[in-house]
C-alpha atoms as a PDB file:
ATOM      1  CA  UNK A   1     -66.719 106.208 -64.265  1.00  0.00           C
ATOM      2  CA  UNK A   2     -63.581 104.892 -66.645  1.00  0.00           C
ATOM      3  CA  UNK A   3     -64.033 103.977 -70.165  1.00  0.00           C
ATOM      4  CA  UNK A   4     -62.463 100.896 -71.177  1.00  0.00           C
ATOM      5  CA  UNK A   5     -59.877 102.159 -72.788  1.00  0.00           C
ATOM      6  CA  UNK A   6     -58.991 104.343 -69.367  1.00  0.00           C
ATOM      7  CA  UNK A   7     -58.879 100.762 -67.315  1.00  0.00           C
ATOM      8  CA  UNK A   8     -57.276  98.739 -70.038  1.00  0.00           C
ATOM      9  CA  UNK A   9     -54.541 101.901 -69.985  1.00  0.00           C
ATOM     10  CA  UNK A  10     -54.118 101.959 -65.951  1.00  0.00           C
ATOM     11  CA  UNK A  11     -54.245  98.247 -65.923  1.00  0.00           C
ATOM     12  CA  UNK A  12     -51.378  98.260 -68.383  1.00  0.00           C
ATOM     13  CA  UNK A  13     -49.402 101.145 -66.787  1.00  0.00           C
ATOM     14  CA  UNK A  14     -49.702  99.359 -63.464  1.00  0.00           C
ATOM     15  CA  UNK A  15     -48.404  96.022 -65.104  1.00  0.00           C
ATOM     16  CA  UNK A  16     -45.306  97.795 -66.673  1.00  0.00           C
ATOM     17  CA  UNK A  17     -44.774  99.326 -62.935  1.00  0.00           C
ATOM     18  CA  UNK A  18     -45.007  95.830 -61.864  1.00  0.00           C
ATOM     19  CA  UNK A  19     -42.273  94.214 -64.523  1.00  0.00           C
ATOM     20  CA  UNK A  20     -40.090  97.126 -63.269  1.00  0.00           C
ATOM     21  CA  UNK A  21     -40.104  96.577 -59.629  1.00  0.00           C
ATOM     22  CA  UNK A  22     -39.800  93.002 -60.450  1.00  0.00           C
ATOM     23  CA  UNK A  23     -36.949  93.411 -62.612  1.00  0.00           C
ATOM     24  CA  UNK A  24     -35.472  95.408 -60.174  1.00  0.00           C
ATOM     25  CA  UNK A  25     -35.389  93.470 -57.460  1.00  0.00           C
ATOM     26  CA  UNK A  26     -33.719  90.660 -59.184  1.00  0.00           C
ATOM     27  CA  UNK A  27     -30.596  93.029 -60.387  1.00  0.00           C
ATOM     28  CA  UNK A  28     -28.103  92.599 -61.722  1.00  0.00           C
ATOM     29  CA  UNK A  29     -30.444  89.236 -63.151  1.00  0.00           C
ATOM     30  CA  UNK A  30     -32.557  89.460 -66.447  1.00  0.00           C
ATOM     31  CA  UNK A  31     -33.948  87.131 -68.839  1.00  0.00           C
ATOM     32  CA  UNK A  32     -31.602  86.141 -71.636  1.00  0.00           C
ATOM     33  CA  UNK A  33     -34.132  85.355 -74.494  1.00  0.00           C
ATOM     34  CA  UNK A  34     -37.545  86.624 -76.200  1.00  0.00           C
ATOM     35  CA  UNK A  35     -39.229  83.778 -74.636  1.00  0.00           C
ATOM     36  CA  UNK A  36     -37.677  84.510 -71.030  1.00  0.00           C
ATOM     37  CA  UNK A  37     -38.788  88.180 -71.187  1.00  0.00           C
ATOM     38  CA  UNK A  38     -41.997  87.238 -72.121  1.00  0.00           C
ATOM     39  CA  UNK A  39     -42.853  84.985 -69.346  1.00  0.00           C
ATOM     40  CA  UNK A  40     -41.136  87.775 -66.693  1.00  0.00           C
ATOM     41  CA  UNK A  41     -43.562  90.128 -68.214  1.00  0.00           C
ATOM     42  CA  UNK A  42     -46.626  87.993 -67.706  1.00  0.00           C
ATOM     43  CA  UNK A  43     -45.676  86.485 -64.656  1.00  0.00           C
ATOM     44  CA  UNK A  44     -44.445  89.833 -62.998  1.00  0.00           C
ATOM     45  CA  UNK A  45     -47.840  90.608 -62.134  1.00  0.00           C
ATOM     46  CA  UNK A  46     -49.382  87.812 -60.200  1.00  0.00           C
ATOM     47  CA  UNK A  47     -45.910  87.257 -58.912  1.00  0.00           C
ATOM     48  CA  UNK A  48     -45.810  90.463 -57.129  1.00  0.00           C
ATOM     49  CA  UNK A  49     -49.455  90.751 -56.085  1.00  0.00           C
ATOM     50  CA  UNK A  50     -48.537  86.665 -54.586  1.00  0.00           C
ATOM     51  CA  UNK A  51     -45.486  88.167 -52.598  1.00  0.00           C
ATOM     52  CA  UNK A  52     -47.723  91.075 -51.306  1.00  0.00           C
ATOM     53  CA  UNK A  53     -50.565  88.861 -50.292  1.00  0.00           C
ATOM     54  CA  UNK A  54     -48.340  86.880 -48.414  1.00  0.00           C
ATOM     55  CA  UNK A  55     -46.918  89.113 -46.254  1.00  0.00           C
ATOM     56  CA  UNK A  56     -49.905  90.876 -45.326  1.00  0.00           C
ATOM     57  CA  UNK A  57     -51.142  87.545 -44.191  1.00  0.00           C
ATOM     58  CA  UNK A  58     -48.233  86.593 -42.232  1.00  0.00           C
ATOM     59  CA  UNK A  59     -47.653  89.794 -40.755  1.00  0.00           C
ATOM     60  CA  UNK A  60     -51.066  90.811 -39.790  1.00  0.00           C
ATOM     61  CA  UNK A  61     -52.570  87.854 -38.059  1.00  0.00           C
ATOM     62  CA  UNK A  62     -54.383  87.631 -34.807  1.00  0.00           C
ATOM     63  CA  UNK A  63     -52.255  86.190 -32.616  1.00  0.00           C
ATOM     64  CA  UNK A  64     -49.178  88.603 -33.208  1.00  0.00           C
ATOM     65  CA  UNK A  65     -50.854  91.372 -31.620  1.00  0.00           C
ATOM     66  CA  UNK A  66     -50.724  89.480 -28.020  1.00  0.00           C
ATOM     67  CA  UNK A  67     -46.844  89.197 -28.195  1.00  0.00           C
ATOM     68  CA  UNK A  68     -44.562  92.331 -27.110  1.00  0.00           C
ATOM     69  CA  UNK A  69     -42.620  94.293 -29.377  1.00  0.00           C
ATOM     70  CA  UNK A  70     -39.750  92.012 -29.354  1.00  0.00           C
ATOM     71  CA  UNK A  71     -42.232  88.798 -30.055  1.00  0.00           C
ATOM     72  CA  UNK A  72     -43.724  91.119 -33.371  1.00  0.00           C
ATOM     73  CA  UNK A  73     -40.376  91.969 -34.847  1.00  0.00           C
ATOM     74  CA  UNK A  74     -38.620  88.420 -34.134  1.00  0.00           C
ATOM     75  CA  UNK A  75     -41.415  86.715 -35.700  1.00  0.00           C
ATOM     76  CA  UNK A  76     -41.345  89.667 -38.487  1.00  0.00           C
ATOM     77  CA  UNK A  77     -37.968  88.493 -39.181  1.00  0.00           C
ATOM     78  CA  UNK A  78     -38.502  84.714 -38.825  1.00  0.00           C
ATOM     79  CA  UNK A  79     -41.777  84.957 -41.194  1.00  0.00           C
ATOM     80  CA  UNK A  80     -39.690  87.432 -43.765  1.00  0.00           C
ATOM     81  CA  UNK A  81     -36.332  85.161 -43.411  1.00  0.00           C
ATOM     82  CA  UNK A  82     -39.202  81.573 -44.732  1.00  0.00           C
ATOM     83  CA  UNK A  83     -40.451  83.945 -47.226  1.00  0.00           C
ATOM     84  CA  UNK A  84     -36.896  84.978 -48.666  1.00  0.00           C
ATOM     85  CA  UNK A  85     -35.674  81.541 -48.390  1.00  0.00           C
ATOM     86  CA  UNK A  86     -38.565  80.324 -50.568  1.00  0.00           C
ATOM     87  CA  UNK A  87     -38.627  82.556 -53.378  1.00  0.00           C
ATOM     88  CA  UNK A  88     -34.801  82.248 -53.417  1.00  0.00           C
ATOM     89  CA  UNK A  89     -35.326  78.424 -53.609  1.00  0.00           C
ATOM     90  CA  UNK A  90     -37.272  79.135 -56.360  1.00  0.00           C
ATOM     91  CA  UNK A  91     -35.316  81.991 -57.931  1.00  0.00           C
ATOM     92  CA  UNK A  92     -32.257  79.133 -58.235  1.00  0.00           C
ATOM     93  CA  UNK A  93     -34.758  76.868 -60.081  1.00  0.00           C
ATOM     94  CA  UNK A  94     -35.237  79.856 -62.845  1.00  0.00           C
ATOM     95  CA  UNK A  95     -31.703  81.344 -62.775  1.00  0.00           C
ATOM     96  CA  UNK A  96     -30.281  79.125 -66.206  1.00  0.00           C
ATOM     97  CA  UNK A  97     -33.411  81.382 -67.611  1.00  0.00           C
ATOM     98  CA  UNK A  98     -31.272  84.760 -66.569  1.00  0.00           C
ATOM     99  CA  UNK A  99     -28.336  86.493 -67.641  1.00  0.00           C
ATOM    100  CA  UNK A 100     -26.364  89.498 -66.069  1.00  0.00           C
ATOM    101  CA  UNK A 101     -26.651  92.792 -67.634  1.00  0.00           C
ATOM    102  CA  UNK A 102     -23.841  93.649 -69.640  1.00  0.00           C
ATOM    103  CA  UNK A 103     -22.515  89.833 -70.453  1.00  0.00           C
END
């Protein structure tokens, strides 16, 4: 059994992973103010647990398991493709809140 102190330090570790792999993904991007990297940090979290949800969903429904192995990896890319184009769509709406590393 954890202490509090044990979960409140995993929890935190796990959230730091989380800002990293965020931050990471969106290289050679990062937020350009106090403000900005304060709302990546607390948003870095649910965002990422979000984008895992949603693939699991997509990818592991029913009906996918009936098609052939070129049916599962065509709609693998088709589902991935909507999923890019959407957080790109909404990466452009937050971009003016980014800079590029070294400018």
């Amino acid at each position: 059994m954890r202490t509090p102190l044990q979960t409140l330090a995993i929890t935190a570790a796990f959230a730091l992973l989380m800002v990293i792999v965020v931050l990471a993904s969106i290289y050679p991007y990062r937020p350009n103010s106090v403000q900005a990297w304060v709302v990546f940090c607390i948003t870095s979290l649910p965002v990422a647990f979000a984008l895992e949800y949603t693939g699991t969903r997509v990818l592991n429904l029913g009906f996918i398991a009936r098609f052939g192995r070129f049916g599962r990896i065509t709609y693998a890319v088709v589902a991935m493709t909507l999923i890019l184009l959407v957080v790109g769509a909404f990466f452009k709406v937050l971009e003016p809140y980014f800079g590029k590393w070294g400018s």
